[in-house]
Protein backbone atom coordinates (compact mmCIF):
# COMPACT_ATOMS: atom_id res chain seq x y z
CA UNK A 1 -29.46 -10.45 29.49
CA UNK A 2 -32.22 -7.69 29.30
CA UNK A 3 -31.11 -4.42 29.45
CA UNK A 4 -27.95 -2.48 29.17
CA UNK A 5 -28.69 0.64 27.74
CA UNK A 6 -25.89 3.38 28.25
CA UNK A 7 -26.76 6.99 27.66
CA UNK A 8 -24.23 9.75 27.76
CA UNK A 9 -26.09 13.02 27.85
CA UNK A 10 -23.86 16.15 28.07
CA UNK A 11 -20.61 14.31 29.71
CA UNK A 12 -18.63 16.78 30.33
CA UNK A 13 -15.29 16.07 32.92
CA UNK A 14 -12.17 19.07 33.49
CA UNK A 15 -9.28 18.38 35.47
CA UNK A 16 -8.53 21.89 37.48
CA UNK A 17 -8.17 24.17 33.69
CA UNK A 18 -8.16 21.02 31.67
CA UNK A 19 -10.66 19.89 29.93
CA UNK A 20 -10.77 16.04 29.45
CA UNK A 21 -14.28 15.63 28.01
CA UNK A 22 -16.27 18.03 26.25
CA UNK A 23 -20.17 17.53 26.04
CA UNK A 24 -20.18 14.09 24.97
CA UNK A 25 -23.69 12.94 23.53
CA UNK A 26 -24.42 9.22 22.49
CA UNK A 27 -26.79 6.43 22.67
CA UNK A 28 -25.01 2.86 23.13
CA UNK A 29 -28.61 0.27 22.96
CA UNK A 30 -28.28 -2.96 25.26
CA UNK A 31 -26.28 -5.97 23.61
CA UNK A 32 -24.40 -3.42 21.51
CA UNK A 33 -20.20 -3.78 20.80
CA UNK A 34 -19.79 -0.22 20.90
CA UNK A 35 -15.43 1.03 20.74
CA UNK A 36 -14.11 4.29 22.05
CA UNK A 37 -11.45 4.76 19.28
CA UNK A 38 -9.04 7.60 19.20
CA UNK A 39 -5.69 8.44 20.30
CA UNK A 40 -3.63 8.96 23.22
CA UNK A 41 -5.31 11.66 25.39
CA UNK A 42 -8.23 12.19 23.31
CA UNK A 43 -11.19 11.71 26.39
CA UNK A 44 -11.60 8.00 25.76
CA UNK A 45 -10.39 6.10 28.62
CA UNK A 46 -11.97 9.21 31.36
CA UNK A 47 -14.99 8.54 29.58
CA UNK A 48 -15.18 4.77 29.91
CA UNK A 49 -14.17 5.76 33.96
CA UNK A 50 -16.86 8.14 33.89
CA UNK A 51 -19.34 5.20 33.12
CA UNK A 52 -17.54 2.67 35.96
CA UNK A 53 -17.74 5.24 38.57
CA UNK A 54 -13.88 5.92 39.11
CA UNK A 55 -14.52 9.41 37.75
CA UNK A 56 -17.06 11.91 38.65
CA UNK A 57 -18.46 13.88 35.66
CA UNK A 58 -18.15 17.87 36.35
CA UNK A 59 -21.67 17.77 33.85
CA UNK A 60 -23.92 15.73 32.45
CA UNK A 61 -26.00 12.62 33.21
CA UNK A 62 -24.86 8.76 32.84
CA UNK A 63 -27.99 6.73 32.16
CA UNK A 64 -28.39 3.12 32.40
CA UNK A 65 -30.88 2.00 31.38
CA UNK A 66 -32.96 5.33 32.31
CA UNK A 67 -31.60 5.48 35.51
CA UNK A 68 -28.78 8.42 35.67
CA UNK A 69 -25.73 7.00 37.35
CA UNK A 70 -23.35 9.96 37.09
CA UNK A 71 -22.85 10.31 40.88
CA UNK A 72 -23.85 6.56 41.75
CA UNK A 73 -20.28 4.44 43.73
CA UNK A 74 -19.01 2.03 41.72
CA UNK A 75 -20.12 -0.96 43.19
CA UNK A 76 -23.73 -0.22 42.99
CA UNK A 77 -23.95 -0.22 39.07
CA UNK A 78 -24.29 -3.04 37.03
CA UNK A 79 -21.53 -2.60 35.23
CA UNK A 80 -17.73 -4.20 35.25
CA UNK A 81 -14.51 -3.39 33.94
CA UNK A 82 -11.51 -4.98 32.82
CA UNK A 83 -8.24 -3.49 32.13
CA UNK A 84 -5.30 -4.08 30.56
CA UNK A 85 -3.22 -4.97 33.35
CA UNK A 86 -5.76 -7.78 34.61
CA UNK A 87 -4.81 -7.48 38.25
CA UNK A 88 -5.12 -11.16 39.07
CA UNK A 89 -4.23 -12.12 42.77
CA UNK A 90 -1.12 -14.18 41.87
CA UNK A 91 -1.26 -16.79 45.14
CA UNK A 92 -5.20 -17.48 43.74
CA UNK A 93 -5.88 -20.26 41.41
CA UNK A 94 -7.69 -19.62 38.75
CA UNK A 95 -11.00 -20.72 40.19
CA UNK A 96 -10.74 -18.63 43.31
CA UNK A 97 -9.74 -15.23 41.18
CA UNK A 98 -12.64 -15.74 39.22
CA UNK A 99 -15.13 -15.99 42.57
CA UNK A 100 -13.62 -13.32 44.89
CA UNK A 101 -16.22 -11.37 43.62
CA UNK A 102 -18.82 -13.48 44.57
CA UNK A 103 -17.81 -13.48 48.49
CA UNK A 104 -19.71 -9.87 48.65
CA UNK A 105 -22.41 -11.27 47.00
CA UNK A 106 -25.45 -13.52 48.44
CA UNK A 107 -24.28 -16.11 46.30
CA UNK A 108 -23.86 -19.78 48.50
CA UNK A 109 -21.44 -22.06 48.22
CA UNK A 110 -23.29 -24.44 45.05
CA UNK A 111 -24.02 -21.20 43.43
CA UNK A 112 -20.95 -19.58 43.95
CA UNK A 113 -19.29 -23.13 42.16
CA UNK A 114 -21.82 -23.19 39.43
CA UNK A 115 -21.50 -19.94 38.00
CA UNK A 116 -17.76 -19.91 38.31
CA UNK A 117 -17.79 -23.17 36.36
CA UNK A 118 -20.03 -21.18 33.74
CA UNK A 119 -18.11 -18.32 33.89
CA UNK A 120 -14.66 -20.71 32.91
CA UNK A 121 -16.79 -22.64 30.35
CA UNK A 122 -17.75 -19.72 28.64
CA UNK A 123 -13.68 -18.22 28.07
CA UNK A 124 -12.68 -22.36 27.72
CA UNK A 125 -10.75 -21.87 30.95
CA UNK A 126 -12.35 -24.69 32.92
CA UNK A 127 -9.37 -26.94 32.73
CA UNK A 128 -6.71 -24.26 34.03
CA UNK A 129 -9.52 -24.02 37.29
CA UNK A 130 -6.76 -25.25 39.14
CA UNK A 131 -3.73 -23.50 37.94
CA UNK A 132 -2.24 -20.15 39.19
CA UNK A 133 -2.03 -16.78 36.68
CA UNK A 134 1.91 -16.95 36.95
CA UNK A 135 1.58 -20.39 35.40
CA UNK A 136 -0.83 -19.22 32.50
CA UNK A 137 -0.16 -17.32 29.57
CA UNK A 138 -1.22 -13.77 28.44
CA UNK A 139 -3.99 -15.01 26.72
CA UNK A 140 -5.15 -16.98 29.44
CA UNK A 141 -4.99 -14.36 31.95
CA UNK A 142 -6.95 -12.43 29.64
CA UNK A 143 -9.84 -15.14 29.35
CA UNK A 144 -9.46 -15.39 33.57
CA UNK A 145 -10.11 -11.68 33.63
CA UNK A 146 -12.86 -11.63 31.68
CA UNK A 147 -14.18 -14.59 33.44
CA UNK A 148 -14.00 -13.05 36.90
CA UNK A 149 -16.11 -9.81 35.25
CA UNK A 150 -18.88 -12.14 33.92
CA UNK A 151 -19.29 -14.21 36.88
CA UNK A 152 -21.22 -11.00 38.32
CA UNK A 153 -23.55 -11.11 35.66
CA UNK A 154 -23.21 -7.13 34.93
CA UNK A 155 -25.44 -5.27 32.10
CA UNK A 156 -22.76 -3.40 30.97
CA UNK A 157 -19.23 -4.59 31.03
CA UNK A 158 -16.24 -2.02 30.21
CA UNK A 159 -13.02 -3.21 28.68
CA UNK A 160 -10.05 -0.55 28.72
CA UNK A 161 -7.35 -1.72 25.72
CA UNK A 162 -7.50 -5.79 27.40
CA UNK A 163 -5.58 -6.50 24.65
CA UNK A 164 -2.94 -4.08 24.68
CA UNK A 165 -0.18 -6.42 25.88
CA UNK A 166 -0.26 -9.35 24.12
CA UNK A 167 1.27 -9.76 21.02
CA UNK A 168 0.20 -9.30 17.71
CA UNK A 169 -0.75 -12.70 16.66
CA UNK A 170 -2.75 -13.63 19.80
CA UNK A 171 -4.49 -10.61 19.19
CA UNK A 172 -5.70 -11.02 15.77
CA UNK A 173 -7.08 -14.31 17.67
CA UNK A 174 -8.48 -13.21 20.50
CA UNK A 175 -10.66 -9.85 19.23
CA UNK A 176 -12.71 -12.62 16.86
CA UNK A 177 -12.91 -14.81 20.63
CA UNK A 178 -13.85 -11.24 22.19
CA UNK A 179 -16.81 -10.77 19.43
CA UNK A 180 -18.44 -14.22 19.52
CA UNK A 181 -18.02 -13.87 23.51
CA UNK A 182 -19.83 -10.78 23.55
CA UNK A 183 -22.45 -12.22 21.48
CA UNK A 184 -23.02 -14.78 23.29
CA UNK A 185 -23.57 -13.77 26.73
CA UNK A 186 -25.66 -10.72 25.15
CA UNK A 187 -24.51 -7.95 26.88
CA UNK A 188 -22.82 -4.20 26.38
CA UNK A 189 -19.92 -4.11 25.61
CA UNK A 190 -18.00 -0.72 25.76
CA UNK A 191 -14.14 -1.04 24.72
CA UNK A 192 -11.89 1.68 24.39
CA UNK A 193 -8.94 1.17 21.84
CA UNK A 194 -6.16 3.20 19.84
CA UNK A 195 -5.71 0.61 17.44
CA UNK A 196 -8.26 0.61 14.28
CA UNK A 197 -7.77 -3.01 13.34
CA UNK A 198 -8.79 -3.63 16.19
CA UNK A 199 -12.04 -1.34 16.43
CA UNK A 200 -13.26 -2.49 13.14
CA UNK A 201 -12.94 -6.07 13.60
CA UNK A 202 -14.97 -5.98 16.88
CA UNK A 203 -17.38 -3.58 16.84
CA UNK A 204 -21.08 -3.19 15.62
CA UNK A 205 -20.60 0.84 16.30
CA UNK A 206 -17.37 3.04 16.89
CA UNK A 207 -17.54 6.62 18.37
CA UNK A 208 -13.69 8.32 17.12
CA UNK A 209 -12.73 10.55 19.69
CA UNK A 210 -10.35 13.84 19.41
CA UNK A 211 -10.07 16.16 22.12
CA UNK A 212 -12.47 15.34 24.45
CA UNK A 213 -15.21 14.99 21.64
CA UNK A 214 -16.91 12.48 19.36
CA UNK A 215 -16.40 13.26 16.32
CA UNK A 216 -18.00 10.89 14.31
CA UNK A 217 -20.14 7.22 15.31
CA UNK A 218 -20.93 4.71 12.88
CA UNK A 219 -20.73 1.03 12.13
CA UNK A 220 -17.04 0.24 11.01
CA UNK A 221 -18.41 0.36 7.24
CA UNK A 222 -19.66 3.68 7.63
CA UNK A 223 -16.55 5.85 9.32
CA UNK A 224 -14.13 4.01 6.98
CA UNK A 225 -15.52 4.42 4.20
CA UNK A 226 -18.03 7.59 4.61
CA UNK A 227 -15.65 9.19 7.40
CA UNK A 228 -17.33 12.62 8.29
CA UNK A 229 -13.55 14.67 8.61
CA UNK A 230 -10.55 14.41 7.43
CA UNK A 231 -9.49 13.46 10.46
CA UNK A 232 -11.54 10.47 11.11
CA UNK A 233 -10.17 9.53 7.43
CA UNK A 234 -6.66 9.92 8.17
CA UNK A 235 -7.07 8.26 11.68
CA UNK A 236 -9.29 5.24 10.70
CA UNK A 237 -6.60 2.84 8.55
CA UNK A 238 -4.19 4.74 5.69
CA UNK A 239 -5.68 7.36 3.40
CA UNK A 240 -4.94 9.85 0.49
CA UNK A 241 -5.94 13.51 1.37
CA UNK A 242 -6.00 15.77 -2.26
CA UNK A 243 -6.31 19.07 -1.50
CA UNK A 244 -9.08 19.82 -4.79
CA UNK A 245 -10.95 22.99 -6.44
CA UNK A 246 -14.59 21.79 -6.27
CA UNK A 247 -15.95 22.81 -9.80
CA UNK A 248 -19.42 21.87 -9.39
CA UNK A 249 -22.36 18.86 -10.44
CA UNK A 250 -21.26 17.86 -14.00
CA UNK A 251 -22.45 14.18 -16.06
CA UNK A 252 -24.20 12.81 -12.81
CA UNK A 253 -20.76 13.20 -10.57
CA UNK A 254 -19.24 16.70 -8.91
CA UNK A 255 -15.74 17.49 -10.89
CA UNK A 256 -13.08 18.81 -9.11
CA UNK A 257 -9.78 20.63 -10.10
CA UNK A 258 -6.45 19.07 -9.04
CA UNK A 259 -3.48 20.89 -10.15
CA UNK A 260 -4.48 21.49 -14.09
CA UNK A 261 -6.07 18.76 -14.61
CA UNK A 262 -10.13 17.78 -13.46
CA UNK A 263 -11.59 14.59 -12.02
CA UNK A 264 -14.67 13.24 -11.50
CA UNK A 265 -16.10 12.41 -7.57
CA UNK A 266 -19.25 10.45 -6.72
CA UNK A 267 -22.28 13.21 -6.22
CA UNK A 268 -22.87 12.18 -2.86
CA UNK A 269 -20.38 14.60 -1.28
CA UNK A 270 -20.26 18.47 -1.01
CA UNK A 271 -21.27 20.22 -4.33
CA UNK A 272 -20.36 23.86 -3.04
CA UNK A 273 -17.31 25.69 -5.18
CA UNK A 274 -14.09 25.96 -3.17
CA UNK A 275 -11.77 24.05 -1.45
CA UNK A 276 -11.61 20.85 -0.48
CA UNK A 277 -10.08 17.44 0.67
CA UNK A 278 -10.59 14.67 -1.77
CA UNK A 279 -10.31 10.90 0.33
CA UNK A 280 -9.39 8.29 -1.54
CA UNK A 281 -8.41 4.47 0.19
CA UNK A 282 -5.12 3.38 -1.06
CA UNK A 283 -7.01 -0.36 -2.17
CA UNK A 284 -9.45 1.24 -4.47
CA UNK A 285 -6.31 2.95 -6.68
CA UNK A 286 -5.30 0.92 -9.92
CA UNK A 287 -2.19 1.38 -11.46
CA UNK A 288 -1.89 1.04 -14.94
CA UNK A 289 0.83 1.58 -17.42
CA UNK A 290 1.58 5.10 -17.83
CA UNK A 291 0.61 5.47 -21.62
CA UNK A 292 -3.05 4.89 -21.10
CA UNK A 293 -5.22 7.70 -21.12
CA UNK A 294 -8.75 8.40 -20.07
CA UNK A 295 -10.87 10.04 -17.24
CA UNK A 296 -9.98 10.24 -13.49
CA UNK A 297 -6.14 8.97 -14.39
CA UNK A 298 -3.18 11.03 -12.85
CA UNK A 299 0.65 10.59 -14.09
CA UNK A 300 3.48 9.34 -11.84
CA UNK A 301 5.67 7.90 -10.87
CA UNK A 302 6.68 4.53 -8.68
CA UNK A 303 9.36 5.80 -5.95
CA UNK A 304 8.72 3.07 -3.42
CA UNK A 305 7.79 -0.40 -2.96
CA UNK A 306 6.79 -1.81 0.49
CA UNK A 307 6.26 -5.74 1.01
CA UNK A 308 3.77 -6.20 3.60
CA UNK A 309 2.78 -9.75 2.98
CA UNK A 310 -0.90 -10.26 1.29
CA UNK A 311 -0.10 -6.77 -0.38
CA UNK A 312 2.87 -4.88 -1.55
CA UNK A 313 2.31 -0.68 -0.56
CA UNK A 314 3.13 1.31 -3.56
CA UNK A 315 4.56 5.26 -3.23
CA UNK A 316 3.88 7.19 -6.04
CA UNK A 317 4.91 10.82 -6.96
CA UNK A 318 2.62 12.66 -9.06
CA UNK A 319 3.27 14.92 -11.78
CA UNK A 320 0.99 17.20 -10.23
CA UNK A 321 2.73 17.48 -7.03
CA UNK A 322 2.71 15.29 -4.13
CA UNK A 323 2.02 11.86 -3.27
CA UNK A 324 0.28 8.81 -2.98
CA UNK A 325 -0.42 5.36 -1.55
CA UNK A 326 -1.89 1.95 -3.64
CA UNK A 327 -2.34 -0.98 -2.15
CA UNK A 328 -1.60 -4.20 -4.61
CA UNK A 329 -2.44 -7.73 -3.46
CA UNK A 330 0.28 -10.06 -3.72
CA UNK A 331 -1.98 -12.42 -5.53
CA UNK A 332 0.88 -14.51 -7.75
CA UNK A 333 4.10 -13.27 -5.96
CA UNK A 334 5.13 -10.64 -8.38
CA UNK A 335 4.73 -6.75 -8.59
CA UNK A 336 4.90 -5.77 -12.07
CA UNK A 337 6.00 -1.94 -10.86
CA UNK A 338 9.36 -1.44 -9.68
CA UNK A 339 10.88 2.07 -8.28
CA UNK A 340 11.19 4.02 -11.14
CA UNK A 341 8.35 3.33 -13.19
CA UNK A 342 5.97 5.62 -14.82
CA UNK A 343 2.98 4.73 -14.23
CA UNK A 344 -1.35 6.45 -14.61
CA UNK A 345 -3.04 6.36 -11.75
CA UNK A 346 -6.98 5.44 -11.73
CA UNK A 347 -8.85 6.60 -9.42
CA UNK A 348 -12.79 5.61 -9.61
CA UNK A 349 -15.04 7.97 -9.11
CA UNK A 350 -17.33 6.06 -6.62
CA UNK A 351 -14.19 5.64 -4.45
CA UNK A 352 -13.70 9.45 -4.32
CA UNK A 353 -15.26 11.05 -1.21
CA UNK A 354 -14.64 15.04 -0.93
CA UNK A 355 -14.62 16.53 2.60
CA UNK A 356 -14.69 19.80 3.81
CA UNK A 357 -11.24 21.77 3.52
């Protein structure tokens, strides 16, 4: 579907002395999975209410597609929402929930059947048409939901945490389902989220909110991997946060002090003297026995081993204070470290990232 384009310009929204959102600026293109991430009472979910008209910004414009919505009712935007809790009319079979919405349309009575049929096609529902939600699963309720929001054929549809109460396996599965769906029908998708996993799996951009502001948008590669704060890197998945002594450039890199000994970052972060937070992913660290020696390795020690399945989590204490996190994959079935252990810590250079103190 053409179109979709949401612009938030300014978004501001206070609650008597509070304020919710704080001069939110982005540009969301048409056909984009864009994810609110961020947590609990960071602005997120009064922003996405913003957009469906349930909230009225104190500032700021709401633009779809060029035309500023910000003070437009709810039902005359082309947008839908659908939340967590589904709120499916229980004494409706599945094939009436899905065209209620269609009754206040000028839809007839063939159309009305043929784009509900559509509609159940396209979330593989069509053989529960009959069936009422108490009699369907989460998941399926989930897929009836989202049916009864496409059915309308909106530019823009708004999805606040749908998956939230499901459990973890049938989530896994349904945020690749919620992708390819999105892809599909073509349109905007806006989905607010706490949980990463799930923000990185779905989305072709996330905005991560704190405090009623954006604080950094990029595709999933880029904030988890370039994140802009320390915040976004301790939010987005688990991190190591070094607090360093930059030194300066040196051999192609920028070397930084930690403790008494020096280490060697990629040069494309901050180059100024001072201090500074030094981001490293726990999957790029390799632990190697503690006798070997050479450039970017720190002493330790194990002190705890955690089995999470495809990878064991590995605690280490450092000689020069604190800790820190490795991720090992459980390739063969056995961890060669055990608590205890001395070990050396590598940490590559290009894996490095140094943020502002």
């Amino acid at each position: 579907m053409a179109g979709g384009q949401v612009q938030l310009v300014g978004l501001e929204k206070s609650f008597g002395d509070f304020a919710a959102v704080r001069g939110i600026d982005v540009d969301i293109p048409g056909g984009e999975f864009f994810s609110l991430l961020g947590p609990s009472g960071c602005g997120k979910t009064t922003t996405l209410r913003m957009i469906a008209g349930f909230e009225e910004p104190t500032r700021g414009k709401i633009l779809l597609d060029g035309v500023d919505v910000a003070h437009t009712s709810p039902h005359k935007r082309p947008v839908n929402t659908v939340f967590q809790s589904y709120a499916l009319f229980p004494f409706m079979t599945v094939r009436e929930n899905v065209a209620f919405g269609l009754k206040y349309t000028d839809a007839d009575k063939s159309e009305t059947k043929r784009r509900v049929d559509q509609a159940l096609e396209l979330v593989q529902m069509h053989t529960k048409a009959d069936s009422k939600p108490p009699q369907l699963s989460g998941g399926q309720q989930q897929r009836v939901a989202l049916a009864r929001a496409l059915v309308l054929g909106p530019k823009v549809l708004l999805l606040d945490e749908p998956l939230g109460a499901l459990d973890a396996k049938l989530r896994k599965a349904l945020q690749i389902e919620l992708k390819t769906l999105q892809e599909e029908v073509g349109i905007t998708f806006i989905y607010v989220t706490h949980d990463q996993e799930e923000a990185l799996t779905m989305s072709d951009r996330i905005a991560v909110m704190s405090d009623g502001n954006i604080v950094q948008v990029g595709s999933p590669t880029e904030v988890y991997q370039e994140p802009a704060t320390s915040y976004v890197a301790d939010f987005l998945g688990v991190s190591n946060l070094l607090d360093v002594e930059v030194v300066g450039p040196k051999d192609g890199g920028i070397a930084v002090r930690y403790g008494d000994l020096e280490l060697m970052c990629a040069a494309d972060g901050m180059t100024k003297p001072g201090p500074a937070k030094a981001v490293l992913r726990p999957e790029r660290i390799q632990l190697l026995p503690h006798d070997q020696r050479g450039p970017n390795r720190l002493p330790g020690m194990v002190d705890r081993l955690v089995y999470l399945g495809s990878t064991t989590q590995v605690v280490i204490t450092l000689a020069p204070g604190g800790t820190m996190q490795a991720m090992i994959p459980n390739t063969d079935g056995n961890i060669e470290w055990e608590q205890g252990t001395p070990v050396s810590v590598m940490l590559p250079a290009e894996a490095i990232r140094l943020l502002p103190d």
